[in-house]
PDB file of N, CA and C in Angstrom:
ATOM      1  N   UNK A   1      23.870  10.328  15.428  1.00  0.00           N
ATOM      2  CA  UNK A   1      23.607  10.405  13.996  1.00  0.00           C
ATOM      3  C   UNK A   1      22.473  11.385  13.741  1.00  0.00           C
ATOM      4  N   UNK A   2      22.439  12.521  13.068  1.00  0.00           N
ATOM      5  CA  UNK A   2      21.670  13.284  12.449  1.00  0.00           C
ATOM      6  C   UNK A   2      19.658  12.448  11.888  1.00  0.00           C
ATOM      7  N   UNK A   3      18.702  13.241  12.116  1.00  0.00           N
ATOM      8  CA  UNK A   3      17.692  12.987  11.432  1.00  0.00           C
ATOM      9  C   UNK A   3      17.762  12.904  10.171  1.00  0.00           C
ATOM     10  N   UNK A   4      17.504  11.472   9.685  1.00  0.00           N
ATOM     11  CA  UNK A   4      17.048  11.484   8.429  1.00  0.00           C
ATOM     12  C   UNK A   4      15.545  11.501   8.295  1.00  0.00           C
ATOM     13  N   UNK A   5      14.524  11.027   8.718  1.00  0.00           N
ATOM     14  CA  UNK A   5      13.172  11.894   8.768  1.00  0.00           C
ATOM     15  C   UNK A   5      12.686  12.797  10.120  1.00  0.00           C
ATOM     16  N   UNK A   6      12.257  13.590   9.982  1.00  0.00           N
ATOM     17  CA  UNK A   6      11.541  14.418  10.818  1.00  0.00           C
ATOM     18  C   UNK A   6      10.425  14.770  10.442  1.00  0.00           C
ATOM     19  N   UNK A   7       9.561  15.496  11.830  1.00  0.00           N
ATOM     20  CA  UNK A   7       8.370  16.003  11.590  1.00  0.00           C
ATOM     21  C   UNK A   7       8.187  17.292  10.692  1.00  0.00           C
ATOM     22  N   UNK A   8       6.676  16.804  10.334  1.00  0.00           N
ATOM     23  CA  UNK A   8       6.634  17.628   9.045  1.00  0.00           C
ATOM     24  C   UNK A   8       6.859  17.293   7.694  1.00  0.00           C
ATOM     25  N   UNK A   9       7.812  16.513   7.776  1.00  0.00           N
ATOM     26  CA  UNK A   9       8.449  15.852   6.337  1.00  0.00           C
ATOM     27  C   UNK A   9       7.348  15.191   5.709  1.00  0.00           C
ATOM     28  N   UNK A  10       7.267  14.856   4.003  1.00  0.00           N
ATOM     29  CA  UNK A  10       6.182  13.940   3.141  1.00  0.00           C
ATOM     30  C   UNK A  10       7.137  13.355   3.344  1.00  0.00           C
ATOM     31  N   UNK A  11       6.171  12.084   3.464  1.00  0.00           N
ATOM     32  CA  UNK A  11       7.399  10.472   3.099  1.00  0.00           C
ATOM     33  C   UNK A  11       6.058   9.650   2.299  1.00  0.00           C
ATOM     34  N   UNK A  12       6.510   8.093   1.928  1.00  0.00           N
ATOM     35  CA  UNK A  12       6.435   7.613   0.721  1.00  0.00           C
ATOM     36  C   UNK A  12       6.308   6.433   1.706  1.00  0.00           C
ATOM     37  N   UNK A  13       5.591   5.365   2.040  1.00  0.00           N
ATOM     38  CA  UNK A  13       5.496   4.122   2.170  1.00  0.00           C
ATOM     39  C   UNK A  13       5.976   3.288   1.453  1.00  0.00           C
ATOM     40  N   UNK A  14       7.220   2.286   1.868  1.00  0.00           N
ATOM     41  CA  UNK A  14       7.921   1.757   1.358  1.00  0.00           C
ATOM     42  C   UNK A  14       7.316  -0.054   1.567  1.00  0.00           C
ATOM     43  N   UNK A  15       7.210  -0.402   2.342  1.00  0.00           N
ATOM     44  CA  UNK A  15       6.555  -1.918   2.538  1.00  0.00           C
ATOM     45  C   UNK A  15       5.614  -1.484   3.816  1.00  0.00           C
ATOM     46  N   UNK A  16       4.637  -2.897   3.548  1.00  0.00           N
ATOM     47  CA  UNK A  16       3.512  -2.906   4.633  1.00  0.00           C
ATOM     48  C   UNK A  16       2.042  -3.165   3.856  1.00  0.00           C
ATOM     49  N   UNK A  17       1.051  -3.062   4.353  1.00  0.00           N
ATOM     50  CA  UNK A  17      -0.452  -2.945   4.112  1.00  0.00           C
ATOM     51  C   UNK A  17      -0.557  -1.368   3.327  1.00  0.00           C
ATOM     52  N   UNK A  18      -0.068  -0.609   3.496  1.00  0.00           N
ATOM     53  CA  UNK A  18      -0.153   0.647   3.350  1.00  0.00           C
ATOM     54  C   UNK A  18       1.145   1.275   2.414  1.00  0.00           C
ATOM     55  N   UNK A  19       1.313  -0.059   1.237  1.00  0.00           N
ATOM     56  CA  UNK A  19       2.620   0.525   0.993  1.00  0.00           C
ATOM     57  C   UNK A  19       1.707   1.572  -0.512  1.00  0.00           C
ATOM     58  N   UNK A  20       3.128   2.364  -0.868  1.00  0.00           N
ATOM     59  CA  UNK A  20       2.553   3.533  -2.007  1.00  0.00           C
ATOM     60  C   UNK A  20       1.649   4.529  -0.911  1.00  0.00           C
ATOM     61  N   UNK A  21       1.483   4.586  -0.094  1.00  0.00           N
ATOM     62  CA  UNK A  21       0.301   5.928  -0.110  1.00  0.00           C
ATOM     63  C   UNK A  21       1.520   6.500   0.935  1.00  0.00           C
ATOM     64  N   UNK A  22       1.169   8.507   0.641  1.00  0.00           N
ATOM     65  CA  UNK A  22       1.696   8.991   1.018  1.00  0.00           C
ATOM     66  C   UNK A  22       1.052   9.951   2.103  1.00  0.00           C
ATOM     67  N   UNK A  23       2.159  10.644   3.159  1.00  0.00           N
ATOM     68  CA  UNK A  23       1.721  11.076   4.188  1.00  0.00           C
ATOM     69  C   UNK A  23       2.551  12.396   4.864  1.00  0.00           C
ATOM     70  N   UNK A  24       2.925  12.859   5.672  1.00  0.00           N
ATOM     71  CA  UNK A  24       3.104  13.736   6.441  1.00  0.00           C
ATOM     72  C   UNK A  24       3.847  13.321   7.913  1.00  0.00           C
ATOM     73  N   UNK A  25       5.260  13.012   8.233  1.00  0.00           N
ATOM     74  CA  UNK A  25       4.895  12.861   9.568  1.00  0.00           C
ATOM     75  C   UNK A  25       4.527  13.548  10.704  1.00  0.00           C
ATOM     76  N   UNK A  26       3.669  13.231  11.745  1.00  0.00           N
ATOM     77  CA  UNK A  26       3.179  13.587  12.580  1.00  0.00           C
ATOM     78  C   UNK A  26       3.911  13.389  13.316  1.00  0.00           C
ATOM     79  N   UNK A  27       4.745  12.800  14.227  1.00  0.00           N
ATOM     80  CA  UNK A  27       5.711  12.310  15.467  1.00  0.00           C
ATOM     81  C   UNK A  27       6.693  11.396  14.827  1.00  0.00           C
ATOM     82  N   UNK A  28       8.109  11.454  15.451  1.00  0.00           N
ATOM     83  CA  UNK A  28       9.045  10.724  15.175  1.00  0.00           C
ATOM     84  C   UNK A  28       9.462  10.595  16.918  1.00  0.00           C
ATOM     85  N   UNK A  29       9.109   8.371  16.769  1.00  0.00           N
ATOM     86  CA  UNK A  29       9.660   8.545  18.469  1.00  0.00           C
ATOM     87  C   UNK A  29      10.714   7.635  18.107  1.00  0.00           C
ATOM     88  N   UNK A  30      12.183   8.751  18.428  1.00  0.00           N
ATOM     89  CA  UNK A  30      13.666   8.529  18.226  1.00  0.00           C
ATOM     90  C   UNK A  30      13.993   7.142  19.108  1.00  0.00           C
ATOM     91  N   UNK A  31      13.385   6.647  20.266  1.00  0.00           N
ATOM     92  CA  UNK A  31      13.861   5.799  21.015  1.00  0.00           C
ATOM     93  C   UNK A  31      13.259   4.010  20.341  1.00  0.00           C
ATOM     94  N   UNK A  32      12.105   4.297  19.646  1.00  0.00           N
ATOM     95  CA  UNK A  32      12.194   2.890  19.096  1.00  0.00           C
ATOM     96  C   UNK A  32      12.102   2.889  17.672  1.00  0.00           C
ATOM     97  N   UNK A  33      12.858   3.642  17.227  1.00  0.00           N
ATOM     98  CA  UNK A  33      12.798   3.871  15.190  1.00  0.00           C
ATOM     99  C   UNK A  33      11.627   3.793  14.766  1.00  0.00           C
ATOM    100  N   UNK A  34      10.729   4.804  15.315  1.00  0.00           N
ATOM    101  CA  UNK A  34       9.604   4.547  14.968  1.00  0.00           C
ATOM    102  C   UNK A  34       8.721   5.623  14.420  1.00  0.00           C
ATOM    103  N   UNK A  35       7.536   6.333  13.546  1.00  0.00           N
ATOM    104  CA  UNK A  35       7.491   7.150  13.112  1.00  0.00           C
ATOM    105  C   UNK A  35       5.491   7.403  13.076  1.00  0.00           C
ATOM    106  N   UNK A  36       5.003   8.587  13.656  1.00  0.00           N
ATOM    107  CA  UNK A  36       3.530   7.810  13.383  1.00  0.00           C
ATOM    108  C   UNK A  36       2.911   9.048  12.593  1.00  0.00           C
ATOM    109  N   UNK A  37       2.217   8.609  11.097  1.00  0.00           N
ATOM    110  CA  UNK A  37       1.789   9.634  10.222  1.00  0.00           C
ATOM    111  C   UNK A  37       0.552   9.083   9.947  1.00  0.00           C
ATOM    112  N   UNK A  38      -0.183  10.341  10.100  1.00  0.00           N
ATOM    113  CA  UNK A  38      -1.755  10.123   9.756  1.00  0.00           C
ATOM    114  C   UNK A  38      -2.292   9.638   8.546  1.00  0.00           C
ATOM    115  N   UNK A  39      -3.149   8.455   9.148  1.00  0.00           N
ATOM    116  CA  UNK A  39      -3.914   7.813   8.274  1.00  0.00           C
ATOM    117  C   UNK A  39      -3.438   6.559   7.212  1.00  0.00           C
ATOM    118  N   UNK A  40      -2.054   6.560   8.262  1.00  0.00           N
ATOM    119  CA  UNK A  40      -1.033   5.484   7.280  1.00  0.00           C
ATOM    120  C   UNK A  40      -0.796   4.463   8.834  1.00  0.00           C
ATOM    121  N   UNK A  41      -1.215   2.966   8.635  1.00  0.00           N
ATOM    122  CA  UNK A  41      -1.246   1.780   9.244  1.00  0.00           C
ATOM    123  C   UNK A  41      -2.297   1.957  10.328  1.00  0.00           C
ATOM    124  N   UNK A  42      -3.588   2.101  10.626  1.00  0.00           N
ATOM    125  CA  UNK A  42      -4.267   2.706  10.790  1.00  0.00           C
ATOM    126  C   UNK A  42      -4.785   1.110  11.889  1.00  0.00           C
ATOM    127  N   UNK A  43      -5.348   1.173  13.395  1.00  0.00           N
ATOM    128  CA  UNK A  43      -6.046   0.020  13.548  1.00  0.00           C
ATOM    129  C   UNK A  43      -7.253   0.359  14.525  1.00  0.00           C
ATOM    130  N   UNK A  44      -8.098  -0.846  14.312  1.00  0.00           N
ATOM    131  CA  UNK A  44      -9.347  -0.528  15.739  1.00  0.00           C
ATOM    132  C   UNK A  44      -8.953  -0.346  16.588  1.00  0.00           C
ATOM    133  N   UNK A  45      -9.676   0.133  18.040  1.00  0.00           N
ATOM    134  CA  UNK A  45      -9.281   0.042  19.191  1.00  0.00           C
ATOM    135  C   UNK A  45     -10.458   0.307  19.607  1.00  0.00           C
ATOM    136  N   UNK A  46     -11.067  -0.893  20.780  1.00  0.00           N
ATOM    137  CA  UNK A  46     -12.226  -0.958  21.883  1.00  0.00           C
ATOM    138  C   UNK A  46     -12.009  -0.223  22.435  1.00  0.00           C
ATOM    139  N   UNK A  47     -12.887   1.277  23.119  1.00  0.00           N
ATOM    140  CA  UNK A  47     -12.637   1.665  23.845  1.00  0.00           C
ATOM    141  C   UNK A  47     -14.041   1.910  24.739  1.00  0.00           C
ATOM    142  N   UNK A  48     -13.720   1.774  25.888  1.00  0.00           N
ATOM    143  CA  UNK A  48     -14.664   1.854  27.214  1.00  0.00           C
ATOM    144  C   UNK A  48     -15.148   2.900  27.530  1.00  0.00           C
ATOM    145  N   UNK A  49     -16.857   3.357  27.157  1.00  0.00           N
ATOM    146  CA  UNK A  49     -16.837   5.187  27.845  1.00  0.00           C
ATOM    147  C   UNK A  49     -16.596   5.465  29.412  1.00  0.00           C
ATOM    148  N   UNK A  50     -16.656   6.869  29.111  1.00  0.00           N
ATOM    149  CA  UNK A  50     -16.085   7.532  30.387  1.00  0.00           C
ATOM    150  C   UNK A  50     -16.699   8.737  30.189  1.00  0.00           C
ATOM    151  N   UNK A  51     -16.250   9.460  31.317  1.00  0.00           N
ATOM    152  CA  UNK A  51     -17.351  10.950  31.649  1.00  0.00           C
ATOM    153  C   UNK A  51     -17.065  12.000  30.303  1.00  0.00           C
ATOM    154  N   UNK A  52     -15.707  11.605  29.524  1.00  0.00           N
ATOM    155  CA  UNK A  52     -15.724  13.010  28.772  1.00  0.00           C
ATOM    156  C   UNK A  52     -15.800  12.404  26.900  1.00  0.00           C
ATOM    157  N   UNK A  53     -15.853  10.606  27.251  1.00  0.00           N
ATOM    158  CA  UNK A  53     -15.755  10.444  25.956  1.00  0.00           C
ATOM    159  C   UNK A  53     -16.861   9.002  25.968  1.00  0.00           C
ATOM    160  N   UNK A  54     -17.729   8.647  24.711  1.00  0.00           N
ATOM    161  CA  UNK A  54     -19.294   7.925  24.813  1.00  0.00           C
ATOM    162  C   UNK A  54     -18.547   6.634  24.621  1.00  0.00           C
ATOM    163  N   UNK A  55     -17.217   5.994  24.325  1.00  0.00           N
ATOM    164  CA  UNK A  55     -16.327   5.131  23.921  1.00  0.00           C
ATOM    165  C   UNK A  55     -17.158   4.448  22.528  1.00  0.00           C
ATOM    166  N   UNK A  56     -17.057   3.183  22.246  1.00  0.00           N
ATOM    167  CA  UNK A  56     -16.808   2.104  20.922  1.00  0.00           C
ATOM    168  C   UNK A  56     -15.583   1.989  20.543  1.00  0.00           C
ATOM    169  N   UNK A  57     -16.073   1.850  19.158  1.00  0.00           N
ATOM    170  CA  UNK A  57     -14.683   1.462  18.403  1.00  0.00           C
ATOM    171  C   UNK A  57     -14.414   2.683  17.403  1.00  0.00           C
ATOM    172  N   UNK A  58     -12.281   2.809  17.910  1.00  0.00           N
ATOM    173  CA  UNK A  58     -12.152   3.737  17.400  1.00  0.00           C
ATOM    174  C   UNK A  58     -11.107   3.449  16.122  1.00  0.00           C
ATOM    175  N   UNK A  59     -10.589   4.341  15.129  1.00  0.00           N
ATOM    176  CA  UNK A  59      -9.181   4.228  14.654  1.00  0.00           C
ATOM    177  C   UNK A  59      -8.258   4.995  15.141  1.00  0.00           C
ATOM    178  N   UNK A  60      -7.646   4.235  15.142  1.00  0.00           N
ATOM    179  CA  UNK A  60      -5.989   5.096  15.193  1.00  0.00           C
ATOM    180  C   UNK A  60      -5.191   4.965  15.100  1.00  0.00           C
ATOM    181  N   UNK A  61      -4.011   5.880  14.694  1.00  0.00           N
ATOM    182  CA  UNK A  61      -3.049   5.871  13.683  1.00  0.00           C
ATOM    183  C   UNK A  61      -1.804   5.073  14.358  1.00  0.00           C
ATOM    184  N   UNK A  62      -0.766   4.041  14.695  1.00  0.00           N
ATOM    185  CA  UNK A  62      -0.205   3.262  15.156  1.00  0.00           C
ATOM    186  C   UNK A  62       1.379   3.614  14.506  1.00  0.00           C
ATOM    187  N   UNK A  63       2.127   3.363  15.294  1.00  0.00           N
ATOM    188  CA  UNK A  63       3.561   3.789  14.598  1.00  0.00           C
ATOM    189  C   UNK A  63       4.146   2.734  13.671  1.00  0.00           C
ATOM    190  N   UNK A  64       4.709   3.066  12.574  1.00  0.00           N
ATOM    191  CA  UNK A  64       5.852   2.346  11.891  1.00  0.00           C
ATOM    192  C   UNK A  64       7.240   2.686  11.573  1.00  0.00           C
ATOM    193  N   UNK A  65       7.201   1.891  11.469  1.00  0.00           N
ATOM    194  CA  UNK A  65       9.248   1.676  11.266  1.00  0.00           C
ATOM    195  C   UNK A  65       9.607   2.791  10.224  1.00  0.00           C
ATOM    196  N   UNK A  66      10.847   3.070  10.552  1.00  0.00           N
ATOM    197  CA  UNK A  66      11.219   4.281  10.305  1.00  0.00           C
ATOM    198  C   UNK A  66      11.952   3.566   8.381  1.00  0.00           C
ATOM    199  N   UNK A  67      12.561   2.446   8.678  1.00  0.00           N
ATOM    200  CA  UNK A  67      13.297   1.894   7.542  1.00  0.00           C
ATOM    201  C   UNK A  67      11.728   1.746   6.588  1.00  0.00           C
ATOM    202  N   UNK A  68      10.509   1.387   6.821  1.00  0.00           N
ATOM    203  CA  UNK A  68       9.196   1.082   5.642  1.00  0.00           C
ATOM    204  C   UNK A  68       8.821   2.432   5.561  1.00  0.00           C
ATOM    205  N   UNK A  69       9.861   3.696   5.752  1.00  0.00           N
ATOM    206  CA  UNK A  69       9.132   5.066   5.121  1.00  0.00           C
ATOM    207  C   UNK A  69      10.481   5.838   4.427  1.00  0.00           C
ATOM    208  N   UNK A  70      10.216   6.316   3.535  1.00  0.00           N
ATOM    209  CA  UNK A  70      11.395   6.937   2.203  1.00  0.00           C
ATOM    210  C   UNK A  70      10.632   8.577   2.239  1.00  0.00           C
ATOM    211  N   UNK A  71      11.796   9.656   2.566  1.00  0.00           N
ATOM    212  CA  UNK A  71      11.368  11.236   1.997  1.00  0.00           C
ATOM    213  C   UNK A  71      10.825  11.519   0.590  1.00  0.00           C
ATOM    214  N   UNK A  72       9.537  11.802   0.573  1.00  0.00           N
ATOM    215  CA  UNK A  72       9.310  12.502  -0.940  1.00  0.00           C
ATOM    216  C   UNK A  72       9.973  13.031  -1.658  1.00  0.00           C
ATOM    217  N   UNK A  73      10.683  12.943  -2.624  1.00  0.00           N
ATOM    218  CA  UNK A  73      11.896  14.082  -3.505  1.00  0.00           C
ATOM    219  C   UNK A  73      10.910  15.531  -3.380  1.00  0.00           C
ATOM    220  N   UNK A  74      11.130  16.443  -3.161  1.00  0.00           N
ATOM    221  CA  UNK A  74      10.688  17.799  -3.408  1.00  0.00           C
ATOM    222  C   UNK A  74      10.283  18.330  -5.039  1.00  0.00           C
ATOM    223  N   UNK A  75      10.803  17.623  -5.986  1.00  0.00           N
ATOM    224  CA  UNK A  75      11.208  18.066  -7.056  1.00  0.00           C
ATOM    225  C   UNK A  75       9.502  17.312  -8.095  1.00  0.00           C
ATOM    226  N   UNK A  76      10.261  15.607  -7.872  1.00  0.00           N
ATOM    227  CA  UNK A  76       9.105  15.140  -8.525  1.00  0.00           C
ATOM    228  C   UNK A  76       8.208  14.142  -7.829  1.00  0.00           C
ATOM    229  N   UNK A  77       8.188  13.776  -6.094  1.00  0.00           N
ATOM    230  CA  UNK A  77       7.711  13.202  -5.270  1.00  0.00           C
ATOM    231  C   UNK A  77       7.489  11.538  -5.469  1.00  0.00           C
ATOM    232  N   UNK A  78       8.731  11.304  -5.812  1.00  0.00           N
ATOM    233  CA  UNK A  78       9.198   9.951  -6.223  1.00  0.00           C
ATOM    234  C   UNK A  78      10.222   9.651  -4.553  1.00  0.00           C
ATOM    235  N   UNK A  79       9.920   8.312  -4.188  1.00  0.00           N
ATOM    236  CA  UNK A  79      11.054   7.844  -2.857  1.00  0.00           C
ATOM    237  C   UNK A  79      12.562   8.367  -3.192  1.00  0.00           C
ATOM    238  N   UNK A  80      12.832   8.863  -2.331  1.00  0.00           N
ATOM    239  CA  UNK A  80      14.255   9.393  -2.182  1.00  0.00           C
ATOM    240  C   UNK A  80      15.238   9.040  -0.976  1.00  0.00           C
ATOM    241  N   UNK A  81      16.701   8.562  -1.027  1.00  0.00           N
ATOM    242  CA  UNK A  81      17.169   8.744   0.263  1.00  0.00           C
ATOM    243  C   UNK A  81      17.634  10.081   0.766  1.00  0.00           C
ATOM    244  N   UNK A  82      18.495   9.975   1.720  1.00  0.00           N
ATOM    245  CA  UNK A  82      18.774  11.524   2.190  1.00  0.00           C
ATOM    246  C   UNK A  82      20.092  11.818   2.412  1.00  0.00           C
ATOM    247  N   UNK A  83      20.794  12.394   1.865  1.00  0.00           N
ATOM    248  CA  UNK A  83      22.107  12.509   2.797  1.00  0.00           C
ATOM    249  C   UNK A  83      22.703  14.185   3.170  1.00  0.00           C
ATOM    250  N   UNK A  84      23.594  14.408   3.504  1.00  0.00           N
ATOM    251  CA  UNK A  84      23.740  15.697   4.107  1.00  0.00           C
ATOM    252  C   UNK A  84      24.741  16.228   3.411  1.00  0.00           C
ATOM    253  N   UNK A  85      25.285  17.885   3.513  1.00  0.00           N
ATOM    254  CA  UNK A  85      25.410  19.064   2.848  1.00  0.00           C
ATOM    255  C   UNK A  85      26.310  20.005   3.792  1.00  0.00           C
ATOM    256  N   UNK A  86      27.337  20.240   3.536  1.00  0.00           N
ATOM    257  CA  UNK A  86      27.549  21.615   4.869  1.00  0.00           C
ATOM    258  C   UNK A  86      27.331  23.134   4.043  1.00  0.00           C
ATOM    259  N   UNK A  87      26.500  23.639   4.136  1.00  0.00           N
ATOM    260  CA  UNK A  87      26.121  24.807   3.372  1.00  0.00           C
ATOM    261  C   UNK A  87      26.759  26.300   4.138  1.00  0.00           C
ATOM    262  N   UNK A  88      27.301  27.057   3.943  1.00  0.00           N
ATOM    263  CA  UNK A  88      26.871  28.310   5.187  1.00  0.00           C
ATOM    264  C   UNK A  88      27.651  27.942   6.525  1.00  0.00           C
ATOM    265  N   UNK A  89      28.133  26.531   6.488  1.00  0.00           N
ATOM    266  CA  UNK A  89      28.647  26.347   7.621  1.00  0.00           C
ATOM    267  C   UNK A  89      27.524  25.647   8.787  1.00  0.00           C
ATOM    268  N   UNK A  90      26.643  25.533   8.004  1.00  0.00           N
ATOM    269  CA  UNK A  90      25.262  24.779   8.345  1.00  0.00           C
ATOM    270  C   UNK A  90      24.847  23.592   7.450  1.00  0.00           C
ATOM    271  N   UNK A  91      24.680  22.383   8.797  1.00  0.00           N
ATOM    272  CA  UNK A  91      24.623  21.082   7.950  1.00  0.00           C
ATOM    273  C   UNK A  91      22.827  21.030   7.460  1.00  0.00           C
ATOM    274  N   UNK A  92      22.990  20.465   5.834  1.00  0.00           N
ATOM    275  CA  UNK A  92      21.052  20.774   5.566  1.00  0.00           C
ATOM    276  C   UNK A  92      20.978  19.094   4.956  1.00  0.00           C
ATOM    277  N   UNK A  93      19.912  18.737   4.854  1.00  0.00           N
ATOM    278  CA  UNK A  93      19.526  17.744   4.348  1.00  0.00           C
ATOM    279  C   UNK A  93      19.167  17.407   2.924  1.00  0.00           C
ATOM    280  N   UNK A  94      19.691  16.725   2.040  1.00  0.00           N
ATOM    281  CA  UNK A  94      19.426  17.161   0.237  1.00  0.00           C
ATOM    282  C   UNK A  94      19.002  15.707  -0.229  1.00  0.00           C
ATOM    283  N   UNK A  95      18.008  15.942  -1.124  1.00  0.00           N
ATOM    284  CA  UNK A  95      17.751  14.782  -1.519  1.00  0.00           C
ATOM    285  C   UNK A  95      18.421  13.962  -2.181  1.00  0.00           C
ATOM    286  N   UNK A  96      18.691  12.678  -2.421  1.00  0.00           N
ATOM    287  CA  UNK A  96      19.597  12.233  -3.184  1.00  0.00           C
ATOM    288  C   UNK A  96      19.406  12.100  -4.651  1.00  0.00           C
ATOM    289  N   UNK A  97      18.079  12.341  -5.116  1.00  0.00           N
ATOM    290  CA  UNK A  97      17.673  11.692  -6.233  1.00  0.00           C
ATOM    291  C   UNK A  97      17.975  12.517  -7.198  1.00  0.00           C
ATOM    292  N   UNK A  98      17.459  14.413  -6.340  1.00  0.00           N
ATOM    293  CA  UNK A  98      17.690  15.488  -7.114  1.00  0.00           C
ATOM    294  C   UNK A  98      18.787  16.738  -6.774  1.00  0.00           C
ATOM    295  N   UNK A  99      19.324  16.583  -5.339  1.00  0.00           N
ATOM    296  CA  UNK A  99      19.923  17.041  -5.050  1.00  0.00           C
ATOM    297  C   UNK A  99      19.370  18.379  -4.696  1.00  0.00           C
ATOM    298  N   UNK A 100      17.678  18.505  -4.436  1.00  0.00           N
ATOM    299  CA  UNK A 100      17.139  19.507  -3.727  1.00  0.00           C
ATOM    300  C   UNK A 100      17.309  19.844  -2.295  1.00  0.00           C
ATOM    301  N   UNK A 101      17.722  20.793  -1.723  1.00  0.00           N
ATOM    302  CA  UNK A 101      17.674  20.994  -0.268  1.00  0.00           C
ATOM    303  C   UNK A 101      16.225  20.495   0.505  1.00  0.00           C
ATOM    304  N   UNK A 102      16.390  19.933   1.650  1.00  0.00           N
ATOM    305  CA  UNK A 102      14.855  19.556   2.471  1.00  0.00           C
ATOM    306  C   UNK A 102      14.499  20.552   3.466  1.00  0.00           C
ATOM    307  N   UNK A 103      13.231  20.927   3.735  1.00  0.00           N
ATOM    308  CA  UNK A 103      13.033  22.183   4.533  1.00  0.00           C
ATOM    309  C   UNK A 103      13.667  21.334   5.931  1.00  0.00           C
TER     310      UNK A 103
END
């Protein structure tokens, strides 16, 4: 089945602690539907120093589910789904809401 989000893409927080705020993804890991964008579900982590880093406590950005994130419409950046296009003989991704092409 084709990407419906990828990197790079704005998406839209759909449920969670972090729902409404928007983001950028940073990594999409295809093997557990999972998606990790900066500064969205965010947690501590103890960490122990070492020779190249002074450790404490850090944040960092933790993956979420691919179904609690929706593509930004391009148009008016309202949640959108996605479906596909054969253009050129090339399949593209269009929003559903507005029917804008997705980079």
């Amino acid at each position: 089945m084709a990407a419906k989000i990828k990197k790079g893409d704005q998406v839209i927080v759909l449920a969670g602690k972090d729902k409404g705020k928007k983001g950028t993804v940073d990594k999409v890991l295809t093997a557990e539907g999972k998606a990790i964008v900066p500064g969205i579900n965010q947690a501590k982590k103890h960490q122990k120093p070492s020779q190249t880093d002074a450790g404490g406590i850090k944040t960092i950005d933790k993956p979420i589910q691919l179904s609690n994130l929706a593509i930004a419409d391009p148009k008016d950046g309202k949640p959108t789904r996605v479906g596909f296009k054969i253009e050129n003989g090339k399949k593209i991704r269009i929003a559903k809401r507005s029917g804008e092409a997705l980079k």
